[in-house]
Protein backbone atom coordinates (compact mmCIF):
# COMPACT_ATOMS: atom_id res chain seq x y z
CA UNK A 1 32.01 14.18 15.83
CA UNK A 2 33.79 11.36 15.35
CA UNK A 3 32.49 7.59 14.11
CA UNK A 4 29.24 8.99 13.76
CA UNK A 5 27.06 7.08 10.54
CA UNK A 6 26.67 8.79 7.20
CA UNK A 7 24.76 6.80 4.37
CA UNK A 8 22.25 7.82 1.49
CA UNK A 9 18.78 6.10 2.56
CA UNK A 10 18.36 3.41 1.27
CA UNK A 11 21.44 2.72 -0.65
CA UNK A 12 24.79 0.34 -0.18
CA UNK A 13 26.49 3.68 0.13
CA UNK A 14 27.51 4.44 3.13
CA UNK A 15 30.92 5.68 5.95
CA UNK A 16 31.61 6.88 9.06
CA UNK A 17 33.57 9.93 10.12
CA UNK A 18 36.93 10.14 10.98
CA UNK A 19 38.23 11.35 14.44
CA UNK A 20 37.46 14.87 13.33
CA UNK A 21 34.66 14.64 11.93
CA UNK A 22 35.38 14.76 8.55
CA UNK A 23 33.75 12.39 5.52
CA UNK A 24 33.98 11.41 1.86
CA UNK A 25 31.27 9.66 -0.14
CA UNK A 26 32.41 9.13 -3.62
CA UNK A 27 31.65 7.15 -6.96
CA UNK A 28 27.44 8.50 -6.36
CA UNK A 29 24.88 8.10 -9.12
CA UNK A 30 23.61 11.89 -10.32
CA UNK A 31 19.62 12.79 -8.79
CA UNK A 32 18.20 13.07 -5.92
CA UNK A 33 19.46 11.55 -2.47
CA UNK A 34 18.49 11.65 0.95
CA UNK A 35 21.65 12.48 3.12
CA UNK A 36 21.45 10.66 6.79
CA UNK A 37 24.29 11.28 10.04
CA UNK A 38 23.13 9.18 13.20
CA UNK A 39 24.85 8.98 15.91
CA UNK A 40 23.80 7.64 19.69
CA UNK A 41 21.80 10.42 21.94
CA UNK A 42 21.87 12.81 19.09
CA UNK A 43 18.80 13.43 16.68
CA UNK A 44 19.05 11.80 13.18
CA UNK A 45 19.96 14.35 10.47
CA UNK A 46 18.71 14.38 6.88
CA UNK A 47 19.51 16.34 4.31
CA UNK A 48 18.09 16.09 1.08
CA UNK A 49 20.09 17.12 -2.06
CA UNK A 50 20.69 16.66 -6.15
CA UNK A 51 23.84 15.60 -7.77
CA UNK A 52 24.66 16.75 -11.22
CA UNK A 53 26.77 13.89 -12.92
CA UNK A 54 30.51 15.06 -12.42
CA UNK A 55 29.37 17.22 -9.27
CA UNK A 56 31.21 17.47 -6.33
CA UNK A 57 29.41 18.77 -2.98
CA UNK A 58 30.64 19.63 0.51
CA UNK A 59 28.28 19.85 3.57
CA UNK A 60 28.67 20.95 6.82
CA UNK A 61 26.61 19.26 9.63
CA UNK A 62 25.83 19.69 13.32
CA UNK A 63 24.10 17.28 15.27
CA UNK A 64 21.90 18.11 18.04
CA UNK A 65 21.19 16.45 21.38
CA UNK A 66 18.38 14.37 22.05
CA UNK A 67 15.58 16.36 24.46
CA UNK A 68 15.51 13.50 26.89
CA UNK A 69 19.39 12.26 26.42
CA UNK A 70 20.16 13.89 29.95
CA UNK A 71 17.10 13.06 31.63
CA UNK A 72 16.94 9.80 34.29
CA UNK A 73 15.12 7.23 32.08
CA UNK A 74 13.31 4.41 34.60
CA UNK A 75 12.74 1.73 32.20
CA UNK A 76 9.26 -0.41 33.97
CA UNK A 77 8.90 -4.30 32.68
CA UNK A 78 6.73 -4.69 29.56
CA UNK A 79 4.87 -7.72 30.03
CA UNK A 80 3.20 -7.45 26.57
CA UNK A 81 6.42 -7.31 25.00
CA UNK A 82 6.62 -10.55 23.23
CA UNK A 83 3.38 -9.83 21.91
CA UNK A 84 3.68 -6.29 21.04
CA UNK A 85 6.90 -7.96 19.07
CA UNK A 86 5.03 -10.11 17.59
CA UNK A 87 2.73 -7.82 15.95
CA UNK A 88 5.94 -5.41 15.02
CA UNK A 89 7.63 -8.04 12.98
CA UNK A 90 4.19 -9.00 11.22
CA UNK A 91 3.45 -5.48 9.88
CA UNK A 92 7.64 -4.57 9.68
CA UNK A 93 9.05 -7.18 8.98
CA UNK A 94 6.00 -8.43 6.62
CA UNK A 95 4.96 -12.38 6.13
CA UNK A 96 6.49 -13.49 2.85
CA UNK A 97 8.68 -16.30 2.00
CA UNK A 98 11.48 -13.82 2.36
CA UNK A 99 9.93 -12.38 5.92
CA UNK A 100 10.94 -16.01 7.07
CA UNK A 101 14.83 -15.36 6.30
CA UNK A 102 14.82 -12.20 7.93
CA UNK A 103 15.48 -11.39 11.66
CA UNK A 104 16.20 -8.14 13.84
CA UNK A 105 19.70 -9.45 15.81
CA UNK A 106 19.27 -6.57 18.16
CA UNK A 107 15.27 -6.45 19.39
CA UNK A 108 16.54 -5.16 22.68
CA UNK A 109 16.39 -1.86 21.23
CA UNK A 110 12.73 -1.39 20.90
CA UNK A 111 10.15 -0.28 22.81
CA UNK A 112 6.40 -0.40 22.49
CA UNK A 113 3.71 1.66 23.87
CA UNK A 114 -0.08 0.78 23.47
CA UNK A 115 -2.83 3.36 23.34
CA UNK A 116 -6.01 1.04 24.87
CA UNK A 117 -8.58 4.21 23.89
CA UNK A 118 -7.39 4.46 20.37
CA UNK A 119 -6.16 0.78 19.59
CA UNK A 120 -3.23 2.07 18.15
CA UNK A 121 0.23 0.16 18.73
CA UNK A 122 3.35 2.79 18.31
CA UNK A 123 6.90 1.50 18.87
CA UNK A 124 10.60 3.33 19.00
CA UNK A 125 14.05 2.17 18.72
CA UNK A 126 16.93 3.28 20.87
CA UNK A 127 19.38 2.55 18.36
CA UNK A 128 19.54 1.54 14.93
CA UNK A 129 18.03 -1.55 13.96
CA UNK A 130 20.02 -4.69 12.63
CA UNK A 131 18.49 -6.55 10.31
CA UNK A 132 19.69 -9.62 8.57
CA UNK A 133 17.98 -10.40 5.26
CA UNK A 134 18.80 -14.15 4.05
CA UNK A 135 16.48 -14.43 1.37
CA UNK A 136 18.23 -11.35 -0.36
CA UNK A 137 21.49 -11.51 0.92
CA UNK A 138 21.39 -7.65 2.73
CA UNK A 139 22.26 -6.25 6.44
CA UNK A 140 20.08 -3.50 6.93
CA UNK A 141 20.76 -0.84 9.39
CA UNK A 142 17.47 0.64 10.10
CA UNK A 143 17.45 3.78 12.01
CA UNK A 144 13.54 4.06 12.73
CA UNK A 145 11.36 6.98 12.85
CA UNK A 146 8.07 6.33 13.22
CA UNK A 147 5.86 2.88 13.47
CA UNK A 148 2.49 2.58 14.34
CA UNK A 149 -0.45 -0.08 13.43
CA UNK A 150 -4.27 1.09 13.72
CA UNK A 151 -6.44 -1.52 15.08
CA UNK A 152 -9.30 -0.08 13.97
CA UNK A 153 -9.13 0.43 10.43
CA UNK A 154 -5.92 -2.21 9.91
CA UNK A 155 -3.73 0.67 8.56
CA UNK A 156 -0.01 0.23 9.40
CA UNK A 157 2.53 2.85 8.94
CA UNK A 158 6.74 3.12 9.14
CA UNK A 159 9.05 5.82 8.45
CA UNK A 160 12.82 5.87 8.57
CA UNK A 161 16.40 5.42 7.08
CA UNK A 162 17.46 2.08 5.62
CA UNK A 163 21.51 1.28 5.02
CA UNK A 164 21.88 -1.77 3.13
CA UNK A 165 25.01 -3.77 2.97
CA UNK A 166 25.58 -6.53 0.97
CA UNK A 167 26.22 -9.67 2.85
CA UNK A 168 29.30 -12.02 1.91
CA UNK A 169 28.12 -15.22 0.17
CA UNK A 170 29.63 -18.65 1.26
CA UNK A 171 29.75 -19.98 -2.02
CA UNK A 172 28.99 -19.44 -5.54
CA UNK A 173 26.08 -21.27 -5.60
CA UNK A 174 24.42 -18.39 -2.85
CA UNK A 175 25.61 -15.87 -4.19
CA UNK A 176 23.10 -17.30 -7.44
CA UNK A 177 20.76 -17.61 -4.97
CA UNK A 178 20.20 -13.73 -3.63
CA UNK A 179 21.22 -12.46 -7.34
CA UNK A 180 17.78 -14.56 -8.18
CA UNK A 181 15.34 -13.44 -5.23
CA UNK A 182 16.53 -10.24 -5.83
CA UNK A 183 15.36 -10.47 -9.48
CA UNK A 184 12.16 -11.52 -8.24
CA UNK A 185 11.59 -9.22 -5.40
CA UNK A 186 12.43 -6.54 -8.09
CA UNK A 187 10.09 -7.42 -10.65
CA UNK A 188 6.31 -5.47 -9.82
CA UNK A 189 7.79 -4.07 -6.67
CA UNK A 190 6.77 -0.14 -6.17
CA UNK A 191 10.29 0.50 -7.46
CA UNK A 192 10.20 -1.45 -9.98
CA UNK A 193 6.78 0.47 -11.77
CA UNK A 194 7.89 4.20 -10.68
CA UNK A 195 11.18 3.15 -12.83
CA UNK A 196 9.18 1.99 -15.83
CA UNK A 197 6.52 5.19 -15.52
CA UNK A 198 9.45 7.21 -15.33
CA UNK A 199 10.90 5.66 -18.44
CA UNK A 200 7.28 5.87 -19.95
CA UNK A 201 7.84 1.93 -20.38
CA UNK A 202 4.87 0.90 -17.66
CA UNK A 203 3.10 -1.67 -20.60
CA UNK A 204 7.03 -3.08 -21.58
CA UNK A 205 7.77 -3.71 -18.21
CA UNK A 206 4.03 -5.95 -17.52
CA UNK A 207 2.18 -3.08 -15.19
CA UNK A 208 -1.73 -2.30 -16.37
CA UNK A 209 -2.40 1.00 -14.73
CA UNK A 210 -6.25 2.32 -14.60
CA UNK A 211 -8.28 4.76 -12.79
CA UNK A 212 -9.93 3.26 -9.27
CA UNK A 213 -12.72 5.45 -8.00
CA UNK A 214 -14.04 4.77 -4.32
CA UNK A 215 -18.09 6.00 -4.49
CA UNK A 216 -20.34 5.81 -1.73
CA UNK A 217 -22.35 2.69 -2.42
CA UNK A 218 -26.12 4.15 -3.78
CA UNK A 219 -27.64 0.98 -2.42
CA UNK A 220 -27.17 1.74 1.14
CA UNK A 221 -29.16 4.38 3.34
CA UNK A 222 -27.35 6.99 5.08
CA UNK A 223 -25.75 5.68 8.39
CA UNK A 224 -28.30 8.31 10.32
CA UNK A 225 -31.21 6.54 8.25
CA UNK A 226 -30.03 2.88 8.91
CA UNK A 227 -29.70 3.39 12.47
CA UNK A 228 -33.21 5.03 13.27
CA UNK A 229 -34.51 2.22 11.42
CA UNK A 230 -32.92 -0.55 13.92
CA UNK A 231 -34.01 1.11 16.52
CA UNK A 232 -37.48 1.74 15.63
CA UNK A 233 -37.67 -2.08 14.53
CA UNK A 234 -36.50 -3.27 17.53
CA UNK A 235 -38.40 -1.05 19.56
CA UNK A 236 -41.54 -2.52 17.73
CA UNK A 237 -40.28 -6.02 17.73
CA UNK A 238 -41.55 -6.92 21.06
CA UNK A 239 -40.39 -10.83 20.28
CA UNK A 240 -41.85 -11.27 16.85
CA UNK A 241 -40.75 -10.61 13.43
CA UNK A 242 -42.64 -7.24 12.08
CA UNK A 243 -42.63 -6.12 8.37
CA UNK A 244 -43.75 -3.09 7.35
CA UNK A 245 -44.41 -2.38 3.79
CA UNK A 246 -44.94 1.69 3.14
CA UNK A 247 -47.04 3.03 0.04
CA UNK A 248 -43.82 3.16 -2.08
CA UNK A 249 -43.16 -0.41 -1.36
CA UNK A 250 -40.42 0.08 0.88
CA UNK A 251 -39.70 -2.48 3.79
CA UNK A 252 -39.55 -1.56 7.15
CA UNK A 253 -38.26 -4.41 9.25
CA UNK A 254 -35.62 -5.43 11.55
CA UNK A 255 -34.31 -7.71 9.16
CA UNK A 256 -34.41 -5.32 6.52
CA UNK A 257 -32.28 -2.59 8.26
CA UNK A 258 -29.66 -5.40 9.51
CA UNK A 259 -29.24 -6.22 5.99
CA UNK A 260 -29.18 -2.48 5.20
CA UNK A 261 -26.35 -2.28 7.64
CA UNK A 262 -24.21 -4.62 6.50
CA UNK A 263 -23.80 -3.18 2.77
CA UNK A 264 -20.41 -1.63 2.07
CA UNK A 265 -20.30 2.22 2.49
CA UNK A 266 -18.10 2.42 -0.27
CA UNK A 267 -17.66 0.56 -3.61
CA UNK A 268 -15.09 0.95 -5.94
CA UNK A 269 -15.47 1.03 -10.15
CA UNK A 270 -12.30 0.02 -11.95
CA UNK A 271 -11.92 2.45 -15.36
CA UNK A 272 -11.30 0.19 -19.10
CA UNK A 273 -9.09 2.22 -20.76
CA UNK A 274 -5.26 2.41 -19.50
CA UNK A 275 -4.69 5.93 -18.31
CA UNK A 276 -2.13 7.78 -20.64
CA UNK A 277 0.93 9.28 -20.03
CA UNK A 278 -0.11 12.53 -19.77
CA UNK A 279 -2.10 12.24 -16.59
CA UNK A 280 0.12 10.18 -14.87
CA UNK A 281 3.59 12.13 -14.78
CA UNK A 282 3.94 16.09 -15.94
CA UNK A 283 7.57 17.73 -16.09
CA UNK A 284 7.29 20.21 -13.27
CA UNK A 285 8.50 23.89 -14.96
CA UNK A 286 10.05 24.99 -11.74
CA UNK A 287 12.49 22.40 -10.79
CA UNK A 288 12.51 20.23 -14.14
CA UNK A 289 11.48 17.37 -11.76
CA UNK A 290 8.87 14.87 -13.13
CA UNK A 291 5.58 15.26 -11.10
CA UNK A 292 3.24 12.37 -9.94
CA UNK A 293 -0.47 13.51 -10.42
CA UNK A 294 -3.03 11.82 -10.94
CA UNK A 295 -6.92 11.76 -10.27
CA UNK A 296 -8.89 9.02 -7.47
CA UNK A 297 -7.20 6.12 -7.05
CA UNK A 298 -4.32 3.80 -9.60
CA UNK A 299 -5.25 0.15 -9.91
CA UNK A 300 -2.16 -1.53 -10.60
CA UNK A 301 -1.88 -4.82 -11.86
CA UNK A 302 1.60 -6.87 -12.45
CA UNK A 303 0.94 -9.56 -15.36
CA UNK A 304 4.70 -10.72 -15.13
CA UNK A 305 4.10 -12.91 -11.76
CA UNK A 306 1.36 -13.88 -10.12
CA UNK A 307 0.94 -13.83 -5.72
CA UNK A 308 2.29 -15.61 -3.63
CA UNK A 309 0.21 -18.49 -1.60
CA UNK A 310 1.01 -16.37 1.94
CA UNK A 311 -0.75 -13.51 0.07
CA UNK A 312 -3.53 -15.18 -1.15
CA UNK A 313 -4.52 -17.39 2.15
CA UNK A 314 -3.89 -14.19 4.12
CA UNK A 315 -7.72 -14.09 5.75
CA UNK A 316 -8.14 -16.93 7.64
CA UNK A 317 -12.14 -16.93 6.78
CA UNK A 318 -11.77 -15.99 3.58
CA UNK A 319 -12.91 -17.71 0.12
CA UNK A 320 -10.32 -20.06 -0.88
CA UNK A 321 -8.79 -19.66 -4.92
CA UNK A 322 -5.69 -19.68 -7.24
CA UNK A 323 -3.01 -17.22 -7.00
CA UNK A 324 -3.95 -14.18 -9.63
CA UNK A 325 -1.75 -11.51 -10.97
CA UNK A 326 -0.66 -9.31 -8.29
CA UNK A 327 -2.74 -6.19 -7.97
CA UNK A 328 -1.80 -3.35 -5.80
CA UNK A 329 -3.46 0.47 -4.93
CA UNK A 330 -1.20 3.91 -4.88
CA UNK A 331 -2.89 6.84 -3.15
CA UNK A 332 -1.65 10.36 -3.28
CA UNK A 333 -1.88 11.89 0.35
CA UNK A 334 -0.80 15.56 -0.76
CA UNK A 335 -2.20 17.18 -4.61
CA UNK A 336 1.27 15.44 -6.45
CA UNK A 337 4.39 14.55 -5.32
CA UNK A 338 8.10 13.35 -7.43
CA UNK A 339 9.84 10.88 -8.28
CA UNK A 340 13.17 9.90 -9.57
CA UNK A 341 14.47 7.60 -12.08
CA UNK A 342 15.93 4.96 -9.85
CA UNK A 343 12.17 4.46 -8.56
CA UNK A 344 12.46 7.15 -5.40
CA UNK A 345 8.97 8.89 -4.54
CA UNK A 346 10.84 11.90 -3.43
CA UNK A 347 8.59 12.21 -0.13
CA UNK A 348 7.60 8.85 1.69
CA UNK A 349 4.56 10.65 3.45
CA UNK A 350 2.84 11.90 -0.03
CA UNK A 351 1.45 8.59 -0.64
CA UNK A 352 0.04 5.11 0.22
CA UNK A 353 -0.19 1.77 -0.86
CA UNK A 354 -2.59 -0.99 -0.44
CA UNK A 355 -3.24 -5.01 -1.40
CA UNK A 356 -0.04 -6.64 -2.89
CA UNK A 357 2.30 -3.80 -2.14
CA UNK A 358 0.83 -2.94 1.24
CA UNK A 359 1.38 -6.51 2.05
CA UNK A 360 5.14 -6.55 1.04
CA UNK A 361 7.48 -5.01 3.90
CA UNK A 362 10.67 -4.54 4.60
CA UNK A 363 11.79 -8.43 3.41
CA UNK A 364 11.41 -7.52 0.29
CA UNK A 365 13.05 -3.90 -0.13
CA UNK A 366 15.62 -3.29 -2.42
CA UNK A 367 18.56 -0.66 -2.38
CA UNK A 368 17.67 2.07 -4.93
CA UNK A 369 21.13 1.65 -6.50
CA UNK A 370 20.54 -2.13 -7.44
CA UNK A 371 19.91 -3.08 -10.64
CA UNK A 372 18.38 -6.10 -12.34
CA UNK A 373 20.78 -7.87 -14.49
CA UNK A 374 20.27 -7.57 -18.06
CA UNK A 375 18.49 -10.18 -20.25
């Protein structure tokens, strides 16, 4: 198939195919890449592969049709599309300084679809999405996957294939510019510490890793306890204020159970010591790939930069302070998963992040063939 798109997610490298078909992607870094061909009404192929320095591969690749690219699609009015759009570029897009230089040119191409029962906000894209980065200086071409935000819980989730291309500077003095928000975007981004635990250098490079265990909290009742309380005190009530007091001293009182109720179910306790090496990243004995393992929950904490002011007045009602180092959660979703030296965590759906790096989108994503410039 002709002018169809071939890239390596989430790289600057990129083609499309000649009149017959044919491509050539040359001048790759060795490891592990993620393959992509996308082409209108045909389903987005990836192909995962490694390239041995000096390697040369060949591939042959068929595309196949879209299920519904022959059926009549009737396209009805969305009249919460502004909204739903809204709420996209928020949790896609992301907030930061950078989120404010960056803009979809081609919005046409979504389409949302809102699940009232579940509170769950999914969205789709006809084509690829454009996406011009100003703060970094990058065109993305996004072809999307997946997208979905959870009302309920607050959890947002994306999956698909990211082209970058570098954007053409007007003048020296912006081409300083990106080359320096880059930097920064870099420095305690996800890439940015799965390159320095790779390298073994987390300490060097200003990341303070410990343990983060999520308990349920001792100090609260079971749910099935707390409830049968509130509804014996209320049923008791009748308009006054009763307190009970049992032989073991325990209070049994309307207020007592609404404070009971509002205790976290869960409370988290943050290890001392840094977590070594050794139960962080093992070299896996059947592909020679290094393996991410670890136990609970990684506290990360970058004490190279501290947040930014969007970050920390995120919660409209909440306390007011300083910006603090930026501290982030990683979450394993499977029992381990890999990762690569240029910062790739070989499978996007193996983990999950949370606080400063679940608050980062897409504004600040980096190509995982850029490098800082050395000191």
């Amino acid at each position: 198939m002709g002018f169809a798109t071939v890239f390596l997610a989430q790289t600057t490298y990129g083609t499309n195919t000649a009149e017959n078909g044919t491509f050539k992607l040359t001048a790759l870094p060795p490891g592990s890449h993620e393959l992509v061909v996308s082409f209108l009404g045909y389903e987005t192929l990836s192909h995962k592969f490694t390239l041995q320095a000096g390697a040369k591969l060949s591939f042959r690749l068929e595309l196949t049709p879209k299920a519904n690219a022959l059926r009549e699609v009737v396209v009805r009015p969305d009249t919460n599309w502004r909204y739903n759009y809204s709420v996209f570029l928020k949790n896609f897009i992301g907030q930061t300084a950078n989120a404010a230089q960056t803009h979809i040119t081609n919005p046409e191409v979504l389409y949302f679809h809102f699940d009232a029962q579940e509170r769950i906000l999914t969205a789709e894209a006809s084509k690829p999405l454009i996406i011009e980065n100003k703060a970094l200086g990058y065109r993305i071409h996004f072809v999307l996957e997946a997208f979905e935000v959870r009302f309920a819980n607050g959890q947002t989730f994306h999956a698909g294939y990211p082209r970058f291309e570098e954007m053409k500077p007007r003048s020296q003095m912006q081409r300083k510019r990106w080359q320096k928000a880059r930097v920064q975007a870099y420095q305690g981004s996800l890439m940015h510490f799965t390159r320095a635990l790779y390298q073994r250098r987390l300490e060097e490079e200003g990341f303070n890793v410990r343990r983060l265990q999520r308990l349920p909290n001792p100090h609260r009742p079971p749910e099935q306890e707390i409830q049968a309380g509130l509804k014996r005190a209320r049923e008791q009530r009748q308009g006054l204020t009763v307190i009970k007091i049992d032989a073991a001293g325990k209070e049994d009182s309307l207020a007592y159970w609404m404070r009971m109720s509002r205790l976290a179910k869960i409370v988290a306790y943050l290890h001392k010591d840094p977590i070594p090496y050794h139960q962080l990243i093992t070299q896996d004995s059947a592909n020679n790939a290094l393996r991410l393992q670890f136990k609970d929950h990684l506290n990360v904490v970058y004490t190279k930069e501290k947040e930014e002011l969007g970050y920390v007045n995120r919660l409209t009602f909440g306390p007011r302070r300083a910006p603090s180092f930026q501290t982030s959660i990683l979450s394993l979703l499977q029992p381990y998963t890999f990762i690569e030296a240029n910062g790739m965590i070989l499978n996007p759906y193996s983990h999950i992040v949370e606080e400063y790096w679940g608050w980062e989108k897409l504004a600040e994503m980096l190509p995982f063939d850029y490098s800082p410039p050395q000191e």
